[in-house]
PDB file of N, CA and C in Angstrom:
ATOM      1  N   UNK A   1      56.015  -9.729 -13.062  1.00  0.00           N
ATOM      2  CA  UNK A   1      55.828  -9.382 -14.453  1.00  0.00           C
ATOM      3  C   UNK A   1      54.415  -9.793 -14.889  1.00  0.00           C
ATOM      4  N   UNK A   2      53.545  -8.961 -15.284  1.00  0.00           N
ATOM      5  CA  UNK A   2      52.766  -9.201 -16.137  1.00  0.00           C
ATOM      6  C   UNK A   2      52.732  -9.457 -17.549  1.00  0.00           C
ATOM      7  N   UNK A   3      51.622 -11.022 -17.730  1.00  0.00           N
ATOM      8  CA  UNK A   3      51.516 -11.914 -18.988  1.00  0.00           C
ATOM      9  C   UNK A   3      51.064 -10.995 -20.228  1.00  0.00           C
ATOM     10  N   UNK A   4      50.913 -11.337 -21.126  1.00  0.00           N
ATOM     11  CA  UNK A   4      50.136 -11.012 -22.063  1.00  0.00           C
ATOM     12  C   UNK A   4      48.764 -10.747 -22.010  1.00  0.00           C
ATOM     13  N   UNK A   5      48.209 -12.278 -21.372  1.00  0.00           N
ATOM     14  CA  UNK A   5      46.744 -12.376 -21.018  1.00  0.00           C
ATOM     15  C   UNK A   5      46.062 -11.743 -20.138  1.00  0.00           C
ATOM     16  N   UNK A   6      47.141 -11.514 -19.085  1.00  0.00           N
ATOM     17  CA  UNK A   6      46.841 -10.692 -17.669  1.00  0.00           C
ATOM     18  C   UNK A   6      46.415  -9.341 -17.971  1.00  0.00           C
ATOM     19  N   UNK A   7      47.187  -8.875 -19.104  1.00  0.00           N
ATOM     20  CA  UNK A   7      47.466  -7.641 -19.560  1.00  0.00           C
ATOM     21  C   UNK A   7      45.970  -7.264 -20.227  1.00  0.00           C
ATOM     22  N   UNK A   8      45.685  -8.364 -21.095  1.00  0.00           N
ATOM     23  CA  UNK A   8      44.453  -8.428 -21.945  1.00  0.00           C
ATOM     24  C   UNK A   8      43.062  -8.536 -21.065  1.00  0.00           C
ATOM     25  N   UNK A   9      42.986  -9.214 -20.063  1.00  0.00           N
ATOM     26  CA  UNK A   9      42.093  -9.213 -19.594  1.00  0.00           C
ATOM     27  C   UNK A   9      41.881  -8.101 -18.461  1.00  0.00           C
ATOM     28  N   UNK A  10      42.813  -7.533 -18.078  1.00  0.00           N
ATOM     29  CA  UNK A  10      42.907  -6.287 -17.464  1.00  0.00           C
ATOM     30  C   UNK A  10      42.089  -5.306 -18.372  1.00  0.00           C
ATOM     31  N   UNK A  11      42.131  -5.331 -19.197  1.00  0.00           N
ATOM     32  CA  UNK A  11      41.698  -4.105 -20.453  1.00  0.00           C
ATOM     33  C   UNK A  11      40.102  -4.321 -20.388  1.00  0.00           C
ATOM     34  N   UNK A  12      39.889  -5.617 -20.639  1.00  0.00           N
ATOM     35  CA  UNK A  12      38.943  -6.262 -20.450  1.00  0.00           C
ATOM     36  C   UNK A  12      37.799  -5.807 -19.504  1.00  0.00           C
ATOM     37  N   UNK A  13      38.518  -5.927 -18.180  1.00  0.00           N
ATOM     38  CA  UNK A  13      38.281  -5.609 -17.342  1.00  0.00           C
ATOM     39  C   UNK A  13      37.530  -3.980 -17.033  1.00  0.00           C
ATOM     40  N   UNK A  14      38.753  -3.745 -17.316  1.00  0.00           N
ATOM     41  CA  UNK A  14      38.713  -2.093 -17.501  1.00  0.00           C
ATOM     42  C   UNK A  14      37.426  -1.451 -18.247  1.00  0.00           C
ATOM     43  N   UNK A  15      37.309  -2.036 -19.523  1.00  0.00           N
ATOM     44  CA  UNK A  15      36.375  -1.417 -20.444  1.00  0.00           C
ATOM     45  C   UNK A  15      34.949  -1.670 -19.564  1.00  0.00           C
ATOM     46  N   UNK A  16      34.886  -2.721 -19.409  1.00  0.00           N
ATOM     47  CA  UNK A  16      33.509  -2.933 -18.132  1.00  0.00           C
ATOM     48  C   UNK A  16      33.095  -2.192 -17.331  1.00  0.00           C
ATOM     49  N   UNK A  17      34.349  -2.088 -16.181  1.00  0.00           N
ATOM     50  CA  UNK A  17      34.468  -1.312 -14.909  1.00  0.00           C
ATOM     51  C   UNK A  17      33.977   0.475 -15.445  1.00  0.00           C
ATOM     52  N   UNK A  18      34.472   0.882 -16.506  1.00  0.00           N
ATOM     53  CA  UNK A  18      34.439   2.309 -16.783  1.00  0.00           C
ATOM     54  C   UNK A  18      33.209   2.483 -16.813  1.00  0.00           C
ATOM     55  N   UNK A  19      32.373   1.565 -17.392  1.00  0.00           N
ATOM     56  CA  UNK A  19      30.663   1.669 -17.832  1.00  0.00           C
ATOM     57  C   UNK A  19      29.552   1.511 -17.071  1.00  0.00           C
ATOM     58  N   UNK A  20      30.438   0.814 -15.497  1.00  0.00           N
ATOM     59  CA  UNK A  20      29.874  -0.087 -14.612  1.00  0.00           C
ATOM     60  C   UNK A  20      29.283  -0.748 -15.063  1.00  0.00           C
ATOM     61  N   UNK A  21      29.073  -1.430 -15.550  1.00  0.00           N
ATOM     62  CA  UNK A  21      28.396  -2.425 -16.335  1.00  0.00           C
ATOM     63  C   UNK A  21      28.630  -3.773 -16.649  1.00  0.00           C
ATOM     64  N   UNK A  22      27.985  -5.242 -16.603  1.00  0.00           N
ATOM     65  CA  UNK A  22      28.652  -6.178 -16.644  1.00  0.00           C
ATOM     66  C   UNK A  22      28.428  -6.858 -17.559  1.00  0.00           C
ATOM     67  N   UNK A  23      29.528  -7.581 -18.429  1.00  0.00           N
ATOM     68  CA  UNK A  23      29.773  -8.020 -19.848  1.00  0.00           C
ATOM     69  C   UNK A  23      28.954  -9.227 -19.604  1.00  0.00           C
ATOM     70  N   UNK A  24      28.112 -10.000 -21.007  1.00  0.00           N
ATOM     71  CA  UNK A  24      27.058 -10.881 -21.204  1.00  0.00           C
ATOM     72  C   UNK A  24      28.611 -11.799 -21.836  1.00  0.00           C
ATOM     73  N   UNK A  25      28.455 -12.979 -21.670  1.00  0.00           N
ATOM     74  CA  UNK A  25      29.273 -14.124 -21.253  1.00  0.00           C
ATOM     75  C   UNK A  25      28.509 -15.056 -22.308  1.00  0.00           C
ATOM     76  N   UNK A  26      29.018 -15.692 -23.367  1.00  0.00           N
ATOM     77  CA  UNK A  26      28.741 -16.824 -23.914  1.00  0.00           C
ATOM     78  C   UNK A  26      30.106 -18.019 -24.049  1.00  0.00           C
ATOM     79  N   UNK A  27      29.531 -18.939 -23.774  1.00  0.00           N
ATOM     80  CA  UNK A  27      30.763 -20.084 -24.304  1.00  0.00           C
ATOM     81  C   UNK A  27      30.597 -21.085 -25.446  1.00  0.00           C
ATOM     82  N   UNK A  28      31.423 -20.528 -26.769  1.00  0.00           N
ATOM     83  CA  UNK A  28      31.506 -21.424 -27.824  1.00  0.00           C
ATOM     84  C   UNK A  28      32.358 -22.457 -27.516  1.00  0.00           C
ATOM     85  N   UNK A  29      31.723 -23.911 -28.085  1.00  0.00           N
ATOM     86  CA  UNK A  29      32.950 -24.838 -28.131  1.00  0.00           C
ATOM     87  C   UNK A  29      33.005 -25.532 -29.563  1.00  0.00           C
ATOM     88  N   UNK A  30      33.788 -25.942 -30.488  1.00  0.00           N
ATOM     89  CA  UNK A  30      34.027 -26.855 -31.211  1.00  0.00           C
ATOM     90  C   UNK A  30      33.354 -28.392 -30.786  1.00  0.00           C
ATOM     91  N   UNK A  31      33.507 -29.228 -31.627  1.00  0.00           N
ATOM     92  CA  UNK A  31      33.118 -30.604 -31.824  1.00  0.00           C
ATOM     93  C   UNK A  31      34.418 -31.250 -30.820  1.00  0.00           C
ATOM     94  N   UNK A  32      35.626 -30.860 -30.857  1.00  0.00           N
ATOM     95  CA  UNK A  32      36.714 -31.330 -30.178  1.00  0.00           C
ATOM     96  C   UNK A  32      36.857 -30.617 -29.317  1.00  0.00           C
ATOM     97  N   UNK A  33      36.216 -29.950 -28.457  1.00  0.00           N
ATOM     98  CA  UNK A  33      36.171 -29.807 -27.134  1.00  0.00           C
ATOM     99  C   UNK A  33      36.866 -28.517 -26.618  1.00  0.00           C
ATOM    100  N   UNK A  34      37.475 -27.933 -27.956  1.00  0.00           N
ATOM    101  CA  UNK A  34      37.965 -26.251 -27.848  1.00  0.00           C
ATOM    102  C   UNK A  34      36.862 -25.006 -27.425  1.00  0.00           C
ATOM    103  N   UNK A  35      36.903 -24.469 -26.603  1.00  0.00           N
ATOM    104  CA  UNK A  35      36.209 -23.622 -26.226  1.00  0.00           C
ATOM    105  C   UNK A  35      36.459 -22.083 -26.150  1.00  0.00           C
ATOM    106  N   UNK A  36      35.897 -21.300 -26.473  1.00  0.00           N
ATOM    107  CA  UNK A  36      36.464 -20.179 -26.170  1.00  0.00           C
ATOM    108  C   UNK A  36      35.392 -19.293 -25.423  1.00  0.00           C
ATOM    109  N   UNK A  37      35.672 -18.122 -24.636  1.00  0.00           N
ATOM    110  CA  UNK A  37      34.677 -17.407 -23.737  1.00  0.00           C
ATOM    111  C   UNK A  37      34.591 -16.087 -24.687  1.00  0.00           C
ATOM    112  N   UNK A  38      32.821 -15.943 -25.327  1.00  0.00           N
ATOM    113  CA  UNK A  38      33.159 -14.670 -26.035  1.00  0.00           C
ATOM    114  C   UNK A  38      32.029 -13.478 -24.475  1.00  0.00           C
ATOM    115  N   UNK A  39      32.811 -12.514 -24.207  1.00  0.00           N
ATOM    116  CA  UNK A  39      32.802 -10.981 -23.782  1.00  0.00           C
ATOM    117  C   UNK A  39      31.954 -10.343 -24.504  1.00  0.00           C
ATOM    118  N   UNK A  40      30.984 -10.060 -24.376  1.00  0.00           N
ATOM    119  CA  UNK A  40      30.543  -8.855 -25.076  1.00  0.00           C
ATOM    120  C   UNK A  40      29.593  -7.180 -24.006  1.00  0.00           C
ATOM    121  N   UNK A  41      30.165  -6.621 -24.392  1.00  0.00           N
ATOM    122  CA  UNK A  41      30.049  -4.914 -23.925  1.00  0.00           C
ATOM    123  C   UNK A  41      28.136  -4.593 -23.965  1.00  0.00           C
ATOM    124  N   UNK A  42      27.366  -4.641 -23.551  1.00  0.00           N
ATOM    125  CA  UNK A  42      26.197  -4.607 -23.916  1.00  0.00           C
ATOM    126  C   UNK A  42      26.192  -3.015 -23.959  1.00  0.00           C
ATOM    127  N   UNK A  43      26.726  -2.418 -23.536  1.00  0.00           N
ATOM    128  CA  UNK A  43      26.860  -0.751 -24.256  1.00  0.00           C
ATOM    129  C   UNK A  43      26.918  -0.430 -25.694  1.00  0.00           C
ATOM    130  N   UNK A  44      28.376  -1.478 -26.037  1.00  0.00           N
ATOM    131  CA  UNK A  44      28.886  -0.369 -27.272  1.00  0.00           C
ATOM    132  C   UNK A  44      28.650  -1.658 -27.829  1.00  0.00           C
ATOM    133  N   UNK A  45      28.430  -3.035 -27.641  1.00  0.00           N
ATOM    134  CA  UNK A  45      28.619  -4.227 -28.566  1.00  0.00           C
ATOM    135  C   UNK A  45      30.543  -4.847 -28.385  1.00  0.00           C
ATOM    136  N   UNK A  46      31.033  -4.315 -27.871  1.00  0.00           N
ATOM    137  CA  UNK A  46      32.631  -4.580 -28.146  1.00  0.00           C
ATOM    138  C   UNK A  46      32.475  -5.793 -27.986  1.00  0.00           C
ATOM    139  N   UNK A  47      33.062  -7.198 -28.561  1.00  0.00           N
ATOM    140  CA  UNK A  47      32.823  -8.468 -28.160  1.00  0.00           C
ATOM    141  C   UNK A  47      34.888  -8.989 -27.811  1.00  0.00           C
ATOM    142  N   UNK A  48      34.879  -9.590 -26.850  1.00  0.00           N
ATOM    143  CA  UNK A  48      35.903 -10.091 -26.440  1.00  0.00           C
ATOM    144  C   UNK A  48      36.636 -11.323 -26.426  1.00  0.00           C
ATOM    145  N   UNK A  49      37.568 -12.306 -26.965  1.00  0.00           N
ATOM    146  CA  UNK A  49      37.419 -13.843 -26.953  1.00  0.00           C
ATOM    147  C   UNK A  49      38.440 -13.521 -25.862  1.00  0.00           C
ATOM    148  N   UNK A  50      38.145 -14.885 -25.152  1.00  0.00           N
ATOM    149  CA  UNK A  50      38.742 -15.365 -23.788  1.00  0.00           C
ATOM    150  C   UNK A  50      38.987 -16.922 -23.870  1.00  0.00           C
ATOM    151  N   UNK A  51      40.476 -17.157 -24.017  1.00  0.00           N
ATOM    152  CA  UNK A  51      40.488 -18.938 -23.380  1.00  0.00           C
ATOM    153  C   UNK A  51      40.148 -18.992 -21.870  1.00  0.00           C
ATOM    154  N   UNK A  52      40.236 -20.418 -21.396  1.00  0.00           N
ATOM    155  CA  UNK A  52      39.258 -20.611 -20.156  1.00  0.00           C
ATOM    156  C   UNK A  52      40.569 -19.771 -19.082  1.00  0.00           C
ATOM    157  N   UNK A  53      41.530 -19.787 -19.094  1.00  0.00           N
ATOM    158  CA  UNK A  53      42.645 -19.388 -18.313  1.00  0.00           C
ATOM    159  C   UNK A  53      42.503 -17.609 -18.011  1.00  0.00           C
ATOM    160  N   UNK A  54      42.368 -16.868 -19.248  1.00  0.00           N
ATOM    161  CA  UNK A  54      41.721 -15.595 -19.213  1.00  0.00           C
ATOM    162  C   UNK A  54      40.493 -15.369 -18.761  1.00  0.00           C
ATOM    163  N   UNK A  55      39.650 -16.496 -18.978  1.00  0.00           N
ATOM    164  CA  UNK A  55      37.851 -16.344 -18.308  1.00  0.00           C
ATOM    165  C   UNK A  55      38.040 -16.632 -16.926  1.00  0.00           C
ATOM    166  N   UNK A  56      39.004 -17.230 -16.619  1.00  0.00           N
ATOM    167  CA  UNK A  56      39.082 -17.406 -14.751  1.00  0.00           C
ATOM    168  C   UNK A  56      39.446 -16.402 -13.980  1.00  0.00           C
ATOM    169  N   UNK A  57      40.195 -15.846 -15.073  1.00  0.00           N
ATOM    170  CA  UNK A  57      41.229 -14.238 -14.358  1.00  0.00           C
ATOM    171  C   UNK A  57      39.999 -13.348 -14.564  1.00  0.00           C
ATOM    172  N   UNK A  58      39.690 -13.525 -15.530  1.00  0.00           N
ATOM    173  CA  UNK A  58      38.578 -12.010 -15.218  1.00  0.00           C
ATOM    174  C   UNK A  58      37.032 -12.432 -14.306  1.00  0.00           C
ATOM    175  N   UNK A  59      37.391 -13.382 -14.036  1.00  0.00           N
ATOM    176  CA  UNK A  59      35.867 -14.074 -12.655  1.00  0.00           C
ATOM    177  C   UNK A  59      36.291 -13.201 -11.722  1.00  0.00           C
ATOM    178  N   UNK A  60      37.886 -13.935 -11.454  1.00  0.00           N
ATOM    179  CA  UNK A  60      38.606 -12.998 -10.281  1.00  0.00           C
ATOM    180  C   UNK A  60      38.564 -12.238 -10.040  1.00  0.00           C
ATOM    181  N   UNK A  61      39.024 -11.398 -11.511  1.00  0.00           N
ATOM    182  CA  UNK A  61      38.806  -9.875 -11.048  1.00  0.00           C
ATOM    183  C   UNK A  61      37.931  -9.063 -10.890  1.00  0.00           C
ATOM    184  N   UNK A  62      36.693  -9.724 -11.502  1.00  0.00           N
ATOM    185  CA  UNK A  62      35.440  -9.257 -11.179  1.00  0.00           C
ATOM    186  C   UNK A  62      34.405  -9.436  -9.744  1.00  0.00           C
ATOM    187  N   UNK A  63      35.060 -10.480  -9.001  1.00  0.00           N
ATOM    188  CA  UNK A  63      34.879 -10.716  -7.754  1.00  0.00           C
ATOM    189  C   UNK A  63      35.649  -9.519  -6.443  1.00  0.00           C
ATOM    190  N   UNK A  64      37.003  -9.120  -7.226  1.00  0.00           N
ATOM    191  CA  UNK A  64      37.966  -8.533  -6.419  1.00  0.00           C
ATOM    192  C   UNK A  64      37.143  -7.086  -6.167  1.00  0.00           C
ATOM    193  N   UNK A  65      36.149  -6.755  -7.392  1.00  0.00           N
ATOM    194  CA  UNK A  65      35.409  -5.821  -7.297  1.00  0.00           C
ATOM    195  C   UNK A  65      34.339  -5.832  -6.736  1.00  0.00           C
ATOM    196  N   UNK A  66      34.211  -6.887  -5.270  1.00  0.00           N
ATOM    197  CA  UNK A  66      32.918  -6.923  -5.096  1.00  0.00           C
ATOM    198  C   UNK A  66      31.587  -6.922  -6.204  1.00  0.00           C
ATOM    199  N   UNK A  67      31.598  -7.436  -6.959  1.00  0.00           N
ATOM    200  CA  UNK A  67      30.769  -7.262  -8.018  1.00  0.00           C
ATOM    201  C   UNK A  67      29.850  -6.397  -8.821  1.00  0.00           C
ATOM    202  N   UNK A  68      30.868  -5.298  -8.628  1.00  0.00           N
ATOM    203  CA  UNK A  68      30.297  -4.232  -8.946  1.00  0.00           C
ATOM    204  C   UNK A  68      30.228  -3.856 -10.628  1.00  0.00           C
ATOM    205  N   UNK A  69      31.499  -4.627 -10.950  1.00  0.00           N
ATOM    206  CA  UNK A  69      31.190  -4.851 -12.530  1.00  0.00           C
ATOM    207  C   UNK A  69      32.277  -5.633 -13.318  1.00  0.00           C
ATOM    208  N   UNK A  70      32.442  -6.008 -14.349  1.00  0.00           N
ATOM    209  CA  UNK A  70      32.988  -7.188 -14.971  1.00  0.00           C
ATOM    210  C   UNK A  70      32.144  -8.138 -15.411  1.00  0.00           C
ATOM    211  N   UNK A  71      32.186  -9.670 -15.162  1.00  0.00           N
ATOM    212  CA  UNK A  71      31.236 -10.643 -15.647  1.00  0.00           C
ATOM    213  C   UNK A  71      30.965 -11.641 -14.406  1.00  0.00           C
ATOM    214  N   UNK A  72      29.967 -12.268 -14.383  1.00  0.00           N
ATOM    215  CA  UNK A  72      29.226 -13.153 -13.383  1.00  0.00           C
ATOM    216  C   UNK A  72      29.763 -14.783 -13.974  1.00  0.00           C
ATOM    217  N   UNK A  73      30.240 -15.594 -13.349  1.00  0.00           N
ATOM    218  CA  UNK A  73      30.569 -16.721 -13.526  1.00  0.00           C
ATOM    219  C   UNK A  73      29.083 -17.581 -14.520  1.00  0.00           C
ATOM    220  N   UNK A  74      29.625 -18.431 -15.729  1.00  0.00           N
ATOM    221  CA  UNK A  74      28.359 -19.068 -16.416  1.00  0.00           C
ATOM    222  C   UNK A  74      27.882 -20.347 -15.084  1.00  0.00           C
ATOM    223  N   UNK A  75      28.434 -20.633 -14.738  1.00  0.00           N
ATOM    224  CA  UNK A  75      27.991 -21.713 -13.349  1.00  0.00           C
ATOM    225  C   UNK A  75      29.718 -21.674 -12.248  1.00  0.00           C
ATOM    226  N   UNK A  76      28.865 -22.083 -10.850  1.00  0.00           N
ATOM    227  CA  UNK A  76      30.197 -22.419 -10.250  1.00  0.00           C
ATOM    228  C   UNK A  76      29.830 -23.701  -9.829  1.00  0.00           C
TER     229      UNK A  76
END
């Protein structure tokens, strides 16, 4: 069964892959250590939020693509 998130970042995914193109990656965090991964489409602007659990799945899946498109890890 596929999650919610799985589901979401699949889309994610998707919108990338269609454009070949790979999404610009920023990470906001709060003062308390909340972070979120914002996505953004450098085509159309679409911007995406990602918790770190969704930003790992779409590393993945952007690796699974030989890196042909999706997003590039901010460090490994």
């Amino acid at each position: 069964m596929i999650s919610g998130s799985e589901t979401f970042v699949n889309e994610v995914h998707q919108h990338l892959c269609s454009k070949s193109i790979f999404g610009d990656v920023t990470e906001w965090c709060e003062m308390r250590h909340d972070c979120v991964f914002v996505v953004t489409c450098p085509d159309c602007g679409e911007s995406f939020a990602l918790n770190e659990e969704e930003y790992d799945l779409l590393v993945k899946r952007s690796r699974e693509t030989a890196m042909a498109c999706g997003i590039t890890p901010l460090a490994d």
